[in-house]
Protein backbone atom coordinates (compact mmCIF):
# COMPACT_ATOMS: atom_id res chain seq x y z
CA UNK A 1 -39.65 -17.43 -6.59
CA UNK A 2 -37.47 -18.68 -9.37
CA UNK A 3 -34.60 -21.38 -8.28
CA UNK A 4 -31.01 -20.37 -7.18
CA UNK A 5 -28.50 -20.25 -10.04
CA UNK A 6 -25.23 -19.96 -10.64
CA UNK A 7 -23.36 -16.85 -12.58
CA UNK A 8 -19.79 -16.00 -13.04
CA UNK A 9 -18.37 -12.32 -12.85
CA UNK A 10 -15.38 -11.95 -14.66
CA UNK A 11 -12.38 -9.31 -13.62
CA UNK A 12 -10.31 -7.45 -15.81
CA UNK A 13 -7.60 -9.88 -14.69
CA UNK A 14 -10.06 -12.80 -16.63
CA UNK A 15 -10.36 -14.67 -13.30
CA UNK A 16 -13.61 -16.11 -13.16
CA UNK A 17 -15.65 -15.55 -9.94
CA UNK A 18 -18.27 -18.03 -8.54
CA UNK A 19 -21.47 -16.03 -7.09
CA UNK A 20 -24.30 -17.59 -5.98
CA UNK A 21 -26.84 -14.93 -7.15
CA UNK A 22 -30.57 -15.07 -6.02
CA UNK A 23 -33.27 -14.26 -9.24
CA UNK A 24 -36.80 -13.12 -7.52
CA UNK A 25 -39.87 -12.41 -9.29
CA UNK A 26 -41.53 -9.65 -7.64
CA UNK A 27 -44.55 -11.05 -7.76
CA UNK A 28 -44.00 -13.97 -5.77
CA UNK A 29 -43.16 -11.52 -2.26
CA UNK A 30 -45.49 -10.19 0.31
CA UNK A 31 -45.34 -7.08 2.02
CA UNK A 32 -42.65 -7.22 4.49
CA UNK A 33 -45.08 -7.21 8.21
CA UNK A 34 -45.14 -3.31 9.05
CA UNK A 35 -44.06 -4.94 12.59
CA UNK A 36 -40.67 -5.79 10.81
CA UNK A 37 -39.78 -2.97 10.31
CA UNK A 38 -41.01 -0.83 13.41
CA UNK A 39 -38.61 -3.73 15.82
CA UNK A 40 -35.74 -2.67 12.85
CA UNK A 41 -36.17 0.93 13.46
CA UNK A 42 -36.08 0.64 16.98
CA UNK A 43 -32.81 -1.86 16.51
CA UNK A 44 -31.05 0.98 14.70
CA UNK A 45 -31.95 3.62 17.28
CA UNK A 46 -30.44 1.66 20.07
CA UNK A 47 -27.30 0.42 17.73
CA UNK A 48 -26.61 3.64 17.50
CA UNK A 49 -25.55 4.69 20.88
CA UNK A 50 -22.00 4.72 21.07
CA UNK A 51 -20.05 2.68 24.13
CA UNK A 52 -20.45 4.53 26.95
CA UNK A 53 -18.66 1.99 30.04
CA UNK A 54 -16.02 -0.54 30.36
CA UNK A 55 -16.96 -4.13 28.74
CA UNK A 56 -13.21 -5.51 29.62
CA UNK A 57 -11.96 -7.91 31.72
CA UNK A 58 -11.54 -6.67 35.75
CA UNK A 59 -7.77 -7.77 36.68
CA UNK A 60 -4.28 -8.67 34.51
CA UNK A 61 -0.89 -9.56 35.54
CA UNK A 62 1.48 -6.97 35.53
CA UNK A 63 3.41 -6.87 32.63
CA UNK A 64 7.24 -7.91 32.10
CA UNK A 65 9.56 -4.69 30.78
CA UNK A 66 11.44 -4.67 27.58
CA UNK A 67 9.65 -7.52 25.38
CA UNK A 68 10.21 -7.13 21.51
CA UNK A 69 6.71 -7.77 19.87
CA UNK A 70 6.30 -8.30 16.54
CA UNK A 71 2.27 -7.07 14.47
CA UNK A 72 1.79 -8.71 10.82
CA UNK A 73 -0.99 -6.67 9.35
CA UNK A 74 -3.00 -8.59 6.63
CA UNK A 75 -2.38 -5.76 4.55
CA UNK A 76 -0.85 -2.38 5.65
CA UNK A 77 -3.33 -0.90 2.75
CA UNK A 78 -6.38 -2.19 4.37
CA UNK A 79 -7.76 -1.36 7.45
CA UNK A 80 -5.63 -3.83 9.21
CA UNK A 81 -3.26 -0.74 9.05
CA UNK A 82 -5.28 0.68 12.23
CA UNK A 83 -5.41 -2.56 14.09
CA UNK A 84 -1.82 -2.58 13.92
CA UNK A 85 -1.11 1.31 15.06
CA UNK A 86 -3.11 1.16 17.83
CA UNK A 87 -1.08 -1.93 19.41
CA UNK A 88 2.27 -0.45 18.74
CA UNK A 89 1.06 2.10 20.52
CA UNK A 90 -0.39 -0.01 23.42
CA UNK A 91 2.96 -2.07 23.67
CA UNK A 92 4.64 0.93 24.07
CA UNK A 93 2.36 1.99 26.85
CA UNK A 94 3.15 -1.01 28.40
CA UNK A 95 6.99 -0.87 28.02
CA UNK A 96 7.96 -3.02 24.92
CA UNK A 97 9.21 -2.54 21.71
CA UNK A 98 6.95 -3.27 18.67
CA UNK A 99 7.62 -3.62 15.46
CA UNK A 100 4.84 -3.77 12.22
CA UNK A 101 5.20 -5.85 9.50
CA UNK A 102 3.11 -5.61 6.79
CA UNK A 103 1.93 -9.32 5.53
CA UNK A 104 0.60 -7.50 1.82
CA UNK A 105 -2.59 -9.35 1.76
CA UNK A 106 -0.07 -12.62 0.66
CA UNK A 107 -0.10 -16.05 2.41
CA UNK A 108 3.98 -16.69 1.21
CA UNK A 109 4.23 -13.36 3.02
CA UNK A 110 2.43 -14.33 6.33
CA UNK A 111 4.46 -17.60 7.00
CA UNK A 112 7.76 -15.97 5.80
CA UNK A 113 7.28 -12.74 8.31
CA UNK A 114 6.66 -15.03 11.45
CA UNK A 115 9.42 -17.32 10.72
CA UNK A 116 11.61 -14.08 10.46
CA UNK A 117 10.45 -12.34 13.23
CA UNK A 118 10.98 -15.40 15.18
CA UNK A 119 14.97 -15.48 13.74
CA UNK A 120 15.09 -11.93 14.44
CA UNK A 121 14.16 -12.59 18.14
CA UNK A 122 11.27 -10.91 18.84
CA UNK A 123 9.55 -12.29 22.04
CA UNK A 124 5.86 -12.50 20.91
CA UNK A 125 4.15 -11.95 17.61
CA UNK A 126 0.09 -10.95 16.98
CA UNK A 127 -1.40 -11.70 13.80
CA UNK A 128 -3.90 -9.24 11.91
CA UNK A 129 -6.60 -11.09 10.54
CA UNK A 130 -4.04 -13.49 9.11
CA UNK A 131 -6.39 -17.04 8.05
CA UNK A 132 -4.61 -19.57 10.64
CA UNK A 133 -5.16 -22.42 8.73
CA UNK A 134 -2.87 -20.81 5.86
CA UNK A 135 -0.10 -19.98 8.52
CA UNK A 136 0.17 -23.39 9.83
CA UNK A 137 4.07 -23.69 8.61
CA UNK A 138 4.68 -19.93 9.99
CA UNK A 139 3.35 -21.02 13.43
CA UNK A 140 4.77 -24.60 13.85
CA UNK A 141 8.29 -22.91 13.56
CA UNK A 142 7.16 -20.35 16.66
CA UNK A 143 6.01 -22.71 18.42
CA UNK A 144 8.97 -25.06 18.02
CA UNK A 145 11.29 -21.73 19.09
CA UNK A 146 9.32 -21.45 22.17
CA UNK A 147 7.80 -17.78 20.39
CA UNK A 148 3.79 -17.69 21.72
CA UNK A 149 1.33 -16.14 18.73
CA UNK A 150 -2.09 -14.03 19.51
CA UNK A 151 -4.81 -13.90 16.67
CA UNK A 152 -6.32 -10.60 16.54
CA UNK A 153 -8.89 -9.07 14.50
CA UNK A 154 -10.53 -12.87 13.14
CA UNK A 155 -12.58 -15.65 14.37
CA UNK A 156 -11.38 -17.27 17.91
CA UNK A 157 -9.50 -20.09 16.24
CA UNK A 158 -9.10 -23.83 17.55
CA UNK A 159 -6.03 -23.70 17.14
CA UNK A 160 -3.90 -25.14 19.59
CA UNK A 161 -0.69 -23.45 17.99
CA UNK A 162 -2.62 -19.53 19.06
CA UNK A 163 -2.28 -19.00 22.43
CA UNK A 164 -4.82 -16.09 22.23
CA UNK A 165 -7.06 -13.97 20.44
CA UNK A 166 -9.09 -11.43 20.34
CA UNK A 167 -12.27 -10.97 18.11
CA UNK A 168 -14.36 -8.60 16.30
CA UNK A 169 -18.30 -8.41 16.69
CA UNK A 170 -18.80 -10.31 12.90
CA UNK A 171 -22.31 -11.46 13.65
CA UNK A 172 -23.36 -8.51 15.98
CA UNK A 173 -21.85 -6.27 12.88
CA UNK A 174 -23.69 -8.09 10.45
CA UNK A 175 -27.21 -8.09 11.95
CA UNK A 176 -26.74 -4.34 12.78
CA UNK A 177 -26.38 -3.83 8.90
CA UNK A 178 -29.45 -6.06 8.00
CA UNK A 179 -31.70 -4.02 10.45
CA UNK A 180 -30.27 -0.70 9.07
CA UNK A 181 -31.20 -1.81 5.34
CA UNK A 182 -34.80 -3.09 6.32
CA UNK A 183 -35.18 0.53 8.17
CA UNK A 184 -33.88 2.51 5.87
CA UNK A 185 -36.27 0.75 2.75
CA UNK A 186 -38.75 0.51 5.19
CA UNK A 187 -38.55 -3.44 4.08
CA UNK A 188 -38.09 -3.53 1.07
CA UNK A 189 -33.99 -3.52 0.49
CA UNK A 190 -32.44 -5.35 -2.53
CA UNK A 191 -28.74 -5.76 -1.95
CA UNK A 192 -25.65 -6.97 -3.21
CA UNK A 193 -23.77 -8.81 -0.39
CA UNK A 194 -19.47 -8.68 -1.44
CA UNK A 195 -17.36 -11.50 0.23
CA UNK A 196 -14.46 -11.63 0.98
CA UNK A 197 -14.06 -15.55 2.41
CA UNK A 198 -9.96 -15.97 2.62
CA UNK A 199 -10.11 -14.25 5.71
CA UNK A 200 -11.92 -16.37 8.32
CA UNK A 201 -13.32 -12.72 9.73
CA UNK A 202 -14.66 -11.39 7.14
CA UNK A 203 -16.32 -14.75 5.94
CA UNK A 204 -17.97 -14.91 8.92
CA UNK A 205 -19.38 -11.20 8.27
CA UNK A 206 -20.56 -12.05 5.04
CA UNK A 207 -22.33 -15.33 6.52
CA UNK A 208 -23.82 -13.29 9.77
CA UNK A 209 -25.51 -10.72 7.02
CA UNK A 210 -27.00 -13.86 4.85
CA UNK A 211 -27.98 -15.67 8.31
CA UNK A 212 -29.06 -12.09 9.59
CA UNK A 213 -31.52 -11.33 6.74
CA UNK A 214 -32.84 -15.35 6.85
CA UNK A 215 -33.73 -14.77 10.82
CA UNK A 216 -35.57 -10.96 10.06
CA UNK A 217 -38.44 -12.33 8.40
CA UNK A 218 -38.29 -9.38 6.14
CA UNK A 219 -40.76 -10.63 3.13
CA UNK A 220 -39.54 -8.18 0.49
CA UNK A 221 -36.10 -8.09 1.23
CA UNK A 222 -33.47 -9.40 -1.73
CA UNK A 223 -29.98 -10.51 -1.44
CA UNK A 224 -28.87 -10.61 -5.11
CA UNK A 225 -26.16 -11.27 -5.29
CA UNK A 226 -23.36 -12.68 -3.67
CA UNK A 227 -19.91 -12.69 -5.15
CA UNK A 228 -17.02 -13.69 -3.62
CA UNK A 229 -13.64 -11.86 -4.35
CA UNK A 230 -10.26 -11.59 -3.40
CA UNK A 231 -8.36 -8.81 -1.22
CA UNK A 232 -6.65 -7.64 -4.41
CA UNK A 233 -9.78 -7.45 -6.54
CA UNK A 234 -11.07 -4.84 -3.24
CA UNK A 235 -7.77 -2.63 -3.52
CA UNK A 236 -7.79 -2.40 -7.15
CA UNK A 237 -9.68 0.52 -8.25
CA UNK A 238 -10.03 0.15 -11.68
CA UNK A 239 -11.41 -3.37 -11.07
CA UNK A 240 -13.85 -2.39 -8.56
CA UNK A 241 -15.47 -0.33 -10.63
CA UNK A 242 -16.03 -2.79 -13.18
CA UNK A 243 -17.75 -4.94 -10.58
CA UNK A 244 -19.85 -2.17 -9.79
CA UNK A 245 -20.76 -1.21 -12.89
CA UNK A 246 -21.61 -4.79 -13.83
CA UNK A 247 -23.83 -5.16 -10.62
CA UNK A 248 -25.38 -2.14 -11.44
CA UNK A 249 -26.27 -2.93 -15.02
CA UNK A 250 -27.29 -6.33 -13.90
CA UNK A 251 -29.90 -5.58 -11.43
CA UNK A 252 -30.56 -1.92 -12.17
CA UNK A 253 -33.74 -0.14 -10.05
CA UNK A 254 -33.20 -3.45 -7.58
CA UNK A 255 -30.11 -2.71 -6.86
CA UNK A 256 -30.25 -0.24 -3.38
CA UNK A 257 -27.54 -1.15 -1.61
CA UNK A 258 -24.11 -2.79 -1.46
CA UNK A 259 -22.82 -4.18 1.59
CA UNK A 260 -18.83 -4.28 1.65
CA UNK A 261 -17.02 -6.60 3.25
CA UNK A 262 -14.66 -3.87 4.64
CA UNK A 263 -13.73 -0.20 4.73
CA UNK A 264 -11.27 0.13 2.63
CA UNK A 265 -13.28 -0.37 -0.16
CA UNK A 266 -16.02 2.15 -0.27
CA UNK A 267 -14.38 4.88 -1.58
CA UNK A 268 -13.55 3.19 -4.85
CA UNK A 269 -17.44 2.08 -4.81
CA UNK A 270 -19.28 5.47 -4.05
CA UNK A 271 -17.42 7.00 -7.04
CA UNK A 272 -18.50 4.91 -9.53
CA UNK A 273 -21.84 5.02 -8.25
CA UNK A 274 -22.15 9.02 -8.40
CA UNK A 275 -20.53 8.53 -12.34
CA UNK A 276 -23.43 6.25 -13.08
CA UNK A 277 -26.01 8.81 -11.63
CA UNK A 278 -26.77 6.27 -8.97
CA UNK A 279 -26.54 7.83 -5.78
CA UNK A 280 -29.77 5.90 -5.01
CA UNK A 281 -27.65 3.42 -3.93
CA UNK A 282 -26.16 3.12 -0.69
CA UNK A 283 -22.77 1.47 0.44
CA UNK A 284 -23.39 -0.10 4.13
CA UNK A 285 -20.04 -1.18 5.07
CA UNK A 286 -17.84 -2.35 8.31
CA UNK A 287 -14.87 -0.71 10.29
CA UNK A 288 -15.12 3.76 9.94
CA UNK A 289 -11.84 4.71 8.92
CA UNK A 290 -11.23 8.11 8.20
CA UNK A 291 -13.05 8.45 3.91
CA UNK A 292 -15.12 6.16 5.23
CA UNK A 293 -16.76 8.74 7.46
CA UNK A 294 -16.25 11.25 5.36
CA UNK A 295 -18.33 9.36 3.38
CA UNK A 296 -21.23 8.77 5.90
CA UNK A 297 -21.49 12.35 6.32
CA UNK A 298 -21.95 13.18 2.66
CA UNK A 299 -24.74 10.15 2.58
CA UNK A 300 -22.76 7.76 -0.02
CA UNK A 301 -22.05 5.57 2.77
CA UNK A 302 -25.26 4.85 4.65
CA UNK A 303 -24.27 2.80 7.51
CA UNK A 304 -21.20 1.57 8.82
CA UNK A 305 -21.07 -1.14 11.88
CA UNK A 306 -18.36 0.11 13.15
CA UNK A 307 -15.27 -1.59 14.42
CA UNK A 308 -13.05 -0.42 17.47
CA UNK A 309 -9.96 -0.86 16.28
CA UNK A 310 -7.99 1.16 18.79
CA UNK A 311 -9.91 -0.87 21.10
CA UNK A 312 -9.49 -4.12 19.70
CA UNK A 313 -5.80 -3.38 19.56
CA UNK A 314 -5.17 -2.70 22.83
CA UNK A 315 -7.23 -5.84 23.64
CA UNK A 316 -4.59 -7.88 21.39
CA UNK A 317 -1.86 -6.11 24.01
CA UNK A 318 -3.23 -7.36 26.96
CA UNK A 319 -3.88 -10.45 25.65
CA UNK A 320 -0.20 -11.06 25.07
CA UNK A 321 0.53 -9.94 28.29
CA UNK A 322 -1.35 -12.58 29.66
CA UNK A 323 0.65 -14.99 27.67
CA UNK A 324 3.84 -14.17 28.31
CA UNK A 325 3.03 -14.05 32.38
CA UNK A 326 1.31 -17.53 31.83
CA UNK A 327 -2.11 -16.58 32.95
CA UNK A 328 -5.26 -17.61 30.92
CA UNK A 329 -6.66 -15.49 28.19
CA UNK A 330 -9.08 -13.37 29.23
CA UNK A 331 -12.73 -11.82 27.43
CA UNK A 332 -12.04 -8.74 25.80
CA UNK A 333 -15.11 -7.96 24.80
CA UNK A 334 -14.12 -4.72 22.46
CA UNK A 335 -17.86 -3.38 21.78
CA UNK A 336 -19.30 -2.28 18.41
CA UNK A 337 -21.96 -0.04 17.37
CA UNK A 338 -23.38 1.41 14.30
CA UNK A 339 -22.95 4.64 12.38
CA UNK A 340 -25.31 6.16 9.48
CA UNK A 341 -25.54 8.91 7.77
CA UNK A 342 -27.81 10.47 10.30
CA UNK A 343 -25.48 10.12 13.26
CA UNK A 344 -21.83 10.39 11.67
CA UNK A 345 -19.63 13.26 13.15
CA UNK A 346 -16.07 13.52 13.55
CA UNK A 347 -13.60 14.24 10.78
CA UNK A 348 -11.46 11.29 12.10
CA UNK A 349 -12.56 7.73 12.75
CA UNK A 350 -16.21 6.72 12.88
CA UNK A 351 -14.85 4.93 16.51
CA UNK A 352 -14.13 8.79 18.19
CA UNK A 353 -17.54 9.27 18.40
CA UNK A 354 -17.24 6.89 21.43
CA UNK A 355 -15.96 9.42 24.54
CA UNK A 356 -15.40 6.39 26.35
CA UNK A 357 -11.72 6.27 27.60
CA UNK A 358 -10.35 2.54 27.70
CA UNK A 359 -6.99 3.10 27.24
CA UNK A 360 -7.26 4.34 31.15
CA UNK A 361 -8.68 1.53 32.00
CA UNK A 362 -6.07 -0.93 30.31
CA UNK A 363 -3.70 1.03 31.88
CA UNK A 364 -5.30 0.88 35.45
CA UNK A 365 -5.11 -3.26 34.61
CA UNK A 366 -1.49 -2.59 33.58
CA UNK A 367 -0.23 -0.33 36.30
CA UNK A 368 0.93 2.04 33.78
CA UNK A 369 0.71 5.24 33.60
């Protein structure tokens, strides 16, 4: 196996980009144990079973009237979008007034939205995947007006300026898409892994698929590459497709699959892919939103862990609740499962193909009808 080295991919912008990028002589791997990849197939199968029963937490205070909350999505272009639609529309369930600001994927943004929201008198404010330790200005002035914060949609942070949160499934997500590629090659996957690590989240997706692949013992199983870009790299279209074509004249025939680091990006990927003739390789990806499955259905997106946003946000809701009625925060526990291309339906999101109603039961914690 030849040595670890470094490489720099370069963006139409001329930023250069630091990826660690593995180089493996074929020669030097075994075949991946056929055991590997029987325990991966029958990973997937189970994965794949959609939430069927309540994961949430059993009792909540009944919620105060009237409160003005304020949501600052990450990015109202990225999937934080959905995150933030689905608690507007818990808060109204519940009887307040929300209102969503959209934080534009910039940190200036973030701390300049919660110190106006705070002026503006909202009551409470949930942040979208917004990195806490970039906030901290934005959050020392709630806190000094007495105005609690909720982290949704990011790592549970030790912070003791949050007051709550409410997580994804990162690692759970990230294994699920590391068994899917070792089924699906039947061991033998080379992949390109894309990071995203300013948002604490998605880091920690990106470092559950590398610890994910190290813990599957698969023998013949590559990692690539590993670049690490920013949010406005993902949402640029004409730069994403000069990353992918530069991955894919890099590593050519190894190249099977690309993991994103969110959903928002795979339809600029899949694209470029099918104008390349390479429809051998297969975007595995995070979240479902709407092209997304669209996308699993026609095959260009082979798996997606997918994320319950509507779920999630109604999580974030209660959470809240629970802060401004002093009570501890509780488990949420939003589940996750995963989607491929032989299992996608829906013309929607991927997280409909869960029947499971939890909005009743939030509302049975609520007292709401």
């Amino acid at each position: 196996m030849k040595p670890m080295i470094s490489t720099v991919i370069r963006t139409s912008r001329g930023f250069a980009l630091a990826a660690s990028t593995l180089l493996f002589a074929s020669a030097a791997f075994a075949e991946t144990d056929p055991a590997v990849v029987s325990a991966a197939k029958d990973f997937v199968a189970k994965a794949s079973v959609a939430p069927t029963a309540w994961t949430g937490p059993t009792s909540a205070p009944a919620p105060t009237k009237g409160k003005k909350v304020t949501l600052i999505s990450c990015l109202q272009a990225s999937d934080c979008a959905l995150d933030a639609a689905a608690m507007a529309d818990a808060a109204k369930t519940i009887g307040w007034e929300p209102t969503i600001v959209d934080g534009k994927g910039d940190v200036a943004v973030y701390n300049a939205s919660i110190r106006s929201a705070v002026n503006a008198g909202t009551n409470g404010i949930i942040n979208i995947a917004l990195p806490a330790p970039l906030i901290q200005d934005g959050l020392r002035f709630a806190a000094d007006k007495k105005v609690p914060v909720v982290s949704a949609a990011n790592i549970a942070p030790n912070d003791p300026l949050i007051e709550g949160s409410v997580e994804h499934r990162w690692a759970d997500q990230a294994n699920m898409l590391v068994q899917w590629m070792i089924a699906d090659s039947n061991g033998k996957a080379g992949f390109v892994l894309l990071r995203d690590d300013e948002f604490q989240g998605i880091k920690a997706r990106g470092d559950g698929v590398a610890d994910a692949l190290k813990k599957a013992n698969c023998a013949d199983c590559k990692m690539l590459a590993d670049p690490n870009l920013s949010v406005m790299v993902f949402i640029n279209q004409t730069q994403m497709a000069q990353q992918v074509q530069s991955l894919v004249a890099r590593y050519g025939a190894d190249l099977k699959y690309i993991v994103t680091p969110y959903g928002s990006v795979d339809g600029f990927i899949v694209p470029v892919l099918k104008s390349l003739n390479r429809t051998d390789i297969k975007v595995v990806s995070y979240d479902g939103n709407k092209q997304q499955l669209q996308l699993c259905q026609e095959g260009g997106v082979g798996a997606i862990a997918v994320t319950l946003h509507t779920w999630a946000g109604w999580a974030a809701i209660d959470q809240l609740n629970r802060v401004f009625n002093g009570a501890p925060p509780a488990s949420e526990n939003a589940p996750t499962f995963l989607a491929t291309s032989a299992t996608c339906t829906g013309d929607n999101l991927a997280e409909d193909m869960s029947k499971f109603d939890f909005k009743s039961e939030y509302k049975k914690l609520w007292g709401v009808k």
